[in-house]
Protein backbone atom coordinates (compact mmCIF):
# COMPACT_ATOMS: atom_id res chain seq x y z
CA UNK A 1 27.11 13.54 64.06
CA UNK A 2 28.94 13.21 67.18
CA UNK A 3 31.31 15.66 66.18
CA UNK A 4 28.69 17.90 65.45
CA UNK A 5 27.42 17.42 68.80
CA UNK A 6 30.32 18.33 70.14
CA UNK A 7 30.66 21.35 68.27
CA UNK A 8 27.10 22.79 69.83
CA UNK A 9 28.36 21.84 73.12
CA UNK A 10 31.41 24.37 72.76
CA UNK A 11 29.05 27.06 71.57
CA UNK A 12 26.69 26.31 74.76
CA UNK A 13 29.83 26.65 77.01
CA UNK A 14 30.53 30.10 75.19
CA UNK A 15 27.35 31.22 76.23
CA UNK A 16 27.86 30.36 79.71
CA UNK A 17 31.24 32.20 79.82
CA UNK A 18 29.13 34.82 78.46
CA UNK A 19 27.15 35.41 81.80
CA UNK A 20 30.33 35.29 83.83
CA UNK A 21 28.74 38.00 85.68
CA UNK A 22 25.63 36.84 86.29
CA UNK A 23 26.48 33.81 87.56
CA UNK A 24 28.69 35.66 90.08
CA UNK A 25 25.74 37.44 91.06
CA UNK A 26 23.42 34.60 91.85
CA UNK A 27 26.18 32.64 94.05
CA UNK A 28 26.80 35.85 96.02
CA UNK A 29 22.82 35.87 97.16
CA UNK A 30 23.29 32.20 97.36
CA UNK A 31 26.02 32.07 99.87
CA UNK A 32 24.51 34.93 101.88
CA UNK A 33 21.40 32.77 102.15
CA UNK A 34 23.83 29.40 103.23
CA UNK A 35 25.76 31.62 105.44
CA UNK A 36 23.05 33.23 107.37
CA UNK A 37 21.63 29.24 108.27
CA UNK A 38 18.76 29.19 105.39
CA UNK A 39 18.18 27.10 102.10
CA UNK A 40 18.20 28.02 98.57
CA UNK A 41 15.29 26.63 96.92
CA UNK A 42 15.58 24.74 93.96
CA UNK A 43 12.88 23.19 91.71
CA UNK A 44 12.49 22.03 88.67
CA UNK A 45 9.97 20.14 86.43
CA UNK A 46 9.75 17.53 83.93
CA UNK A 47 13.66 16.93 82.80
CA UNK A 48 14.61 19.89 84.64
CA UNK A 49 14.45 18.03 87.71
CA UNK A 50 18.38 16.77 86.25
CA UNK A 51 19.62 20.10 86.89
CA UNK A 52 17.59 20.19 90.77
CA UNK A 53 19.67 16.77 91.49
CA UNK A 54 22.99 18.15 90.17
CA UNK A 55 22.94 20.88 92.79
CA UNK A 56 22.41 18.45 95.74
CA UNK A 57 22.94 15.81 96.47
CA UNK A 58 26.12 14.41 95.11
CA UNK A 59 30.19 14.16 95.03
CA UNK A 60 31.22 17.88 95.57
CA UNK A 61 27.97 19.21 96.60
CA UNK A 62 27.40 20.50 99.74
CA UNK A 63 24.31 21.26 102.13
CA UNK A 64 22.37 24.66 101.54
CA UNK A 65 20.30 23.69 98.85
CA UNK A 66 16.89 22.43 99.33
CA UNK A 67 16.23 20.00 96.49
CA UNK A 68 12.18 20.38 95.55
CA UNK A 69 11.20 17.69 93.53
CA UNK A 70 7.02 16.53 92.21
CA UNK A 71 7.36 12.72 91.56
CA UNK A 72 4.60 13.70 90.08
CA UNK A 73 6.23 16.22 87.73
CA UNK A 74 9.28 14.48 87.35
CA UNK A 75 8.83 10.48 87.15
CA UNK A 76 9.21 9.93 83.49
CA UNK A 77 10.54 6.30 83.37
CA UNK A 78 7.58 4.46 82.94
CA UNK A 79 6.57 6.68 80.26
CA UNK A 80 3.01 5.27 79.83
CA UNK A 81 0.34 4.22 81.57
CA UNK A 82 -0.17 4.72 85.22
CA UNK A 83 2.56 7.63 86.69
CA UNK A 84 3.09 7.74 83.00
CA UNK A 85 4.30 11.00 80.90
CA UNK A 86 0.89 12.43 79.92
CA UNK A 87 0.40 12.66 83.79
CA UNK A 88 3.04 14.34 84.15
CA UNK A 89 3.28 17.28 81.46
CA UNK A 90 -1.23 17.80 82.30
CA UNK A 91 0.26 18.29 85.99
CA UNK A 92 3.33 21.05 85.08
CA UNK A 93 0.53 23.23 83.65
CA UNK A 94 -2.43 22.74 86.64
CA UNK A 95 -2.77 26.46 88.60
CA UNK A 96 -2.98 26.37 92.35
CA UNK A 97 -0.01 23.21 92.23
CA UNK A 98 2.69 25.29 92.98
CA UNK A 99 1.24 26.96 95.77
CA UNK A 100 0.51 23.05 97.36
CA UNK A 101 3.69 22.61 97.18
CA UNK A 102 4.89 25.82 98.80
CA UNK A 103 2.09 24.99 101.52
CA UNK A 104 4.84 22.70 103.14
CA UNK A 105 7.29 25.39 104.33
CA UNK A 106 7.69 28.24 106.22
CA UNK A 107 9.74 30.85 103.51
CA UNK A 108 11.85 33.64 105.13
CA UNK A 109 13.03 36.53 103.07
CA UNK A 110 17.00 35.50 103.64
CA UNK A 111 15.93 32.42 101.27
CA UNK A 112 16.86 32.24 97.82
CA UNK A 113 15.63 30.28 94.63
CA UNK A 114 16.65 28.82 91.88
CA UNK A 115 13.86 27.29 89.19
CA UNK A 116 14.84 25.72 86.09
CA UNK A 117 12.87 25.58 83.09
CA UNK A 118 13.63 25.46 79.02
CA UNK A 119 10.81 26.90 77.32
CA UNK A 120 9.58 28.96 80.80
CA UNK A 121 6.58 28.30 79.65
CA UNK A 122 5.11 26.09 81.52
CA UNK A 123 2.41 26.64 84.53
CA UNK A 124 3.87 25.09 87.50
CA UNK A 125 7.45 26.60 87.45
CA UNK A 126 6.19 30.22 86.53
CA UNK A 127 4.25 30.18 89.63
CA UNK A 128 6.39 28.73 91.93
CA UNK A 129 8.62 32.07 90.57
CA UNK A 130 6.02 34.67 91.30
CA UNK A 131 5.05 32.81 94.79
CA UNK A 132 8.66 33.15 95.91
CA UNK A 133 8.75 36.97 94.87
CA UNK A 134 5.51 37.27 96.60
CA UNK A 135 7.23 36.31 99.79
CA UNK A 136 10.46 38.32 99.13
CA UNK A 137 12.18 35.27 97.88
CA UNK A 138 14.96 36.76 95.12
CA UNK A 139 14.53 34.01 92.27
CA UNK A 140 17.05 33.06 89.57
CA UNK A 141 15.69 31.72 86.51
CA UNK A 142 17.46 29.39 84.67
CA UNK A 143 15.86 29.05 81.43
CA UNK A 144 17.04 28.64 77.53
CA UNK A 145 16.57 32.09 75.87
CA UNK A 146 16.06 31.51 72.79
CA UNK A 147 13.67 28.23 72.96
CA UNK A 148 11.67 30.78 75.71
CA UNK A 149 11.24 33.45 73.04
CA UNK A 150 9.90 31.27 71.03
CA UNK A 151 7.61 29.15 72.97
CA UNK A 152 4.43 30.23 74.13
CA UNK A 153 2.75 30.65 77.77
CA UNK A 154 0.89 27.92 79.11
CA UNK A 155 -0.30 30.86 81.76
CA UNK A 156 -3.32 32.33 80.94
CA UNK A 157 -1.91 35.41 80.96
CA UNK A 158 0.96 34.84 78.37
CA UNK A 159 4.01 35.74 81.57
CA UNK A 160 6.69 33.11 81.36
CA UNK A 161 9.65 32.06 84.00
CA UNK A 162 11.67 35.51 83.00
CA UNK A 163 9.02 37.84 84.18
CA UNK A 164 9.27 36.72 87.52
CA UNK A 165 12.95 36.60 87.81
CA UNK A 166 15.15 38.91 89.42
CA UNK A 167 18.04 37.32 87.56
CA UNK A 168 18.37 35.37 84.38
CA UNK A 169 20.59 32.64 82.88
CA UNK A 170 20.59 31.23 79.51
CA UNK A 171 21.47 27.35 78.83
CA UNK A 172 22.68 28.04 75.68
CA UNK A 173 20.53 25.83 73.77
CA UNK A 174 19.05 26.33 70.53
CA UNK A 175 15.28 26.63 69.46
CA UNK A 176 13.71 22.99 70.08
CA UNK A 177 16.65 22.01 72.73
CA UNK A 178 17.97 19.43 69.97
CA UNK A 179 20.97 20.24 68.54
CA UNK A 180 21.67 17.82 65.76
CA UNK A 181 20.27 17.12 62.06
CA UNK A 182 20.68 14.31 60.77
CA UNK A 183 20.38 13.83 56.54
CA UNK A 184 17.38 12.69 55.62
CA UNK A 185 15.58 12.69 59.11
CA UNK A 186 13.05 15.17 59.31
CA UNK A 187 13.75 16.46 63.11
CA UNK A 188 16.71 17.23 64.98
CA UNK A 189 18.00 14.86 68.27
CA UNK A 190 20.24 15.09 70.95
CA UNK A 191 18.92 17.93 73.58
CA UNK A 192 21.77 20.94 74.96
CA UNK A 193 19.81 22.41 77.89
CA UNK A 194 21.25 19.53 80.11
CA UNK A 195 24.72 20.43 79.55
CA UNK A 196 24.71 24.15 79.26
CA UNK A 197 22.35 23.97 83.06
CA UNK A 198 24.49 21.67 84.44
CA UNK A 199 27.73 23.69 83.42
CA UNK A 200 25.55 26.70 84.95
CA UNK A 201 24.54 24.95 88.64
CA UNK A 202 28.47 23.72 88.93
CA UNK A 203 29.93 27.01 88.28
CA UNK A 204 27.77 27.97 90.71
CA UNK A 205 28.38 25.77 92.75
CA UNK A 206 31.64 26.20 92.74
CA UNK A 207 31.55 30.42 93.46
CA UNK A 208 29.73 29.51 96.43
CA UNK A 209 32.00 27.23 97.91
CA UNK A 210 34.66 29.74 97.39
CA UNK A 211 32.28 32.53 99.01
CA UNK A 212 31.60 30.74 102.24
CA UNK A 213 34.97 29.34 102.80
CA UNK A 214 36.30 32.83 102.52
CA UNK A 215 33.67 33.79 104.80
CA UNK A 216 35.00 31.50 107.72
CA UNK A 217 32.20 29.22 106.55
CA UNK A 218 33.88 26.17 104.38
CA UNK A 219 30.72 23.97 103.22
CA UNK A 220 31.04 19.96 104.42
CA UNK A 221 31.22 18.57 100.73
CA UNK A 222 30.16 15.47 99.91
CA UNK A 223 33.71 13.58 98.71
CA UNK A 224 34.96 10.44 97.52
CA UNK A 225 36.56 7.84 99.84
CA UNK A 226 39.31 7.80 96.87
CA UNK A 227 40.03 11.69 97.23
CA UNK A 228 39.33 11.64 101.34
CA UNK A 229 39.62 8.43 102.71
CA UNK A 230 36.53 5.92 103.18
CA UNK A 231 36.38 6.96 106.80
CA UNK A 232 36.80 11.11 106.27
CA UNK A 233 34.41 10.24 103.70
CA UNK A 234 31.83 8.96 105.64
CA UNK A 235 32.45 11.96 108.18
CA UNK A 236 31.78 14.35 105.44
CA UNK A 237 28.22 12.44 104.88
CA UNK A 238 26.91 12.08 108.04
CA UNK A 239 27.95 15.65 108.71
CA UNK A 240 26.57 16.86 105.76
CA UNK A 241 23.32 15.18 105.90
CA UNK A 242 22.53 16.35 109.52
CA UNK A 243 23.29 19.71 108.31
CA UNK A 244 20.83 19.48 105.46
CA UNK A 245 18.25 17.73 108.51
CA UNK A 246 18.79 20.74 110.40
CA UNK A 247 18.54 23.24 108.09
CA UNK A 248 15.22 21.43 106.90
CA UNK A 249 13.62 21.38 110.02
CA UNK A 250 13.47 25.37 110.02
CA UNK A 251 11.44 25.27 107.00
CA UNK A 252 9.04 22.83 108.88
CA UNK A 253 9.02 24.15 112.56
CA UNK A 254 6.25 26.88 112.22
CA UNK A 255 4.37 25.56 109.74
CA UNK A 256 0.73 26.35 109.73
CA UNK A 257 0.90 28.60 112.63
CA UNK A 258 -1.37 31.76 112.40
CA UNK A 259 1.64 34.60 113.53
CA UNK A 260 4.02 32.78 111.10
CA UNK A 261 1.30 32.33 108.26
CA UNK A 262 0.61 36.15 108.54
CA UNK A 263 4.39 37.09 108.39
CA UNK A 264 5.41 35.28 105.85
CA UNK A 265 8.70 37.31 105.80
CA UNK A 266 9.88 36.48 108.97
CA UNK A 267 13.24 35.59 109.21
C-alpha cells in the first residue's frame, strides 16, 4: 500500500509539471500584485484551508499573501459536537457568507486571488470567486479536475469554482481524492489533493520570489535560525511580520466609507 501511495503521488507531480505554464502565469499576476504594495488573497475551506497556511505563514514564505481563513469553515478537530464538522460543511454551502467575509476589506483591482477547493463545488468558495471578479479581482482556482467534473454544484445554479476563474490548476488527484484500495475494503483511503496543492502553492511560491527579486524587490522570507542565524532570523520575522501589518492595514483603512464603498476598484 505505501508503495502504491507513492506511485499516485508521482503521477500527481506529473500533472503539476503538466501546467508548467500556468503556474508561471499565476505567479507573474501574483508578483505584480506584491510588487505594486497589495495582497493576494487566499482562501480556502474545509481541508483546503492546508493549502491557505502553506502559502503564509511559514519557513520560506514571505509577506504578500493575505491568509483568509473561517474558523468556522475550517476547525475540524473536534469533529463533533459544538464547533463540530456538521457545522462546518452546513456553513461552506450558506449564500450571502462569502460576501460577510469580503465585508471586512477594502479590494483594489491590483489584488489578486487564489481559492482552493477539490470538488469546486461547494457554496462558499464559488462565491468568494465570482465576488472577487465582480470587483476586478483576477482569481486562480485551484481545484482537482477530475473530482470537479464529477461532483455536483451545491449552487443553485449548478456554476462551480472553474466558472469563475480566470485561471485554472489541477491537483492531480483522482475521482474521490483517495488514492489507495485496499483488498477487501470496500472504499479507497489516503487523500492526493494535499500534496499535488501544496506542490502547486510552493512552485508558486517559489516563481514569485524569483519575480520580485529580479524586480529589485527580494521578499523578507521567513528562515531558519539554522540556515540564517537565530539573530538574522529573528530580523527576517519581525521584518516580515510588520510588512504583512502594513500591508493589512490598507485593506482595513477605508473600510465602510461611502466614496470607497462606491469605487470598489480603487486602487
Amino acid at each position: 500500500m505505501i508503495q502504491a501511495y507513492l506511485q499516485k503521488c508521482r503521477q500527481i507531480l506529473d500533472t503539476v509539471e503538466l501546467q508548467t505554464l500556468q503556474i508561471q502565469q499565476a505567479a507573474e499576476w501574483f508578483a505584480h500584485t506584491i510588487a505594486a504594495g497589495r495582497m493576494v488573497h487566499v482562501f480556502g475551506s474545509g481541508h483546503s484551508r492546508i493549502m491557505v497556511e502553506e502559502m503564509w505563514p511559514r519557513y520560506g514564505s514571505f509577506p504578500g499573501f493575505n491568509p483568509i481563513v473561517e474558523l468556522s469553515l475550517t476547525f475540524h478537530n473536534l469533529v463533533v459536537g459544538a464547533n463540530g464538522q456538521r457545522q462546518a460543511m452546513f456553513l461552506e454551502n450558506v449564500p450571502g457568507l462569502a460576501e460577510r467575509i469580503l465585508r471586512n476589506y477594502e479590494l483594489s483591482n491590483q489584488d489578486t486571488a487564489l481559492i482552493i477547493s477539490s470538488s469546486g463545488c461547494n457554496v462558499v468558495p464559488i462565491e468568494m470567486a465570482e465576488l472577487f471578479q465582480r470587483q476586478g479581482v483576477k482569481v486562480v482556482a485551484l481545484i482537482t479536475k477530475e473530482h470537479s467534473e464529477k461532483s455536483t454544484s451545491k449552487r443553485a445554479d449548478g456554476k462551480k469554482l472553474g466558472d469563475f476563474a480566470d485561471l485554472l490548476l489541477d491537483t492531480g488527484a483522482p475521482v474521490g481524492d483517495a488514492m489507495v484500495y485496499v483488498p477487501s475494503l470496500e472504499t479507497p483511503v489516503a487523500p492526493g489533493s494535499t500534496v499535488g496543492g501544496a506542490v502547486i502553492v510552493n512552485c508558486i511560491k517559489a516563481e514569485v520570489a524569483r519575480l520580485l527579486t529580479e524586480a529589485g524587490k527580494a521578499p523578507k522570507v521567513l528562515s531558519a535560525g539554522a540556515i540564517v542565524g537565530s539573530e538574522r532570523a529573528v530580523e527576517l520575522f519581525e521584518a516580515a511580520y510588520d510588512e504583512h501589518a502594513h500591508r493589512l492595514a490598507k485593506l482595513y483603512g477605508n473600510v465602510g466609507i461611502p466614496s470607497y464603498v462606491s469605487q470598489p476598484n480603487t486602487p
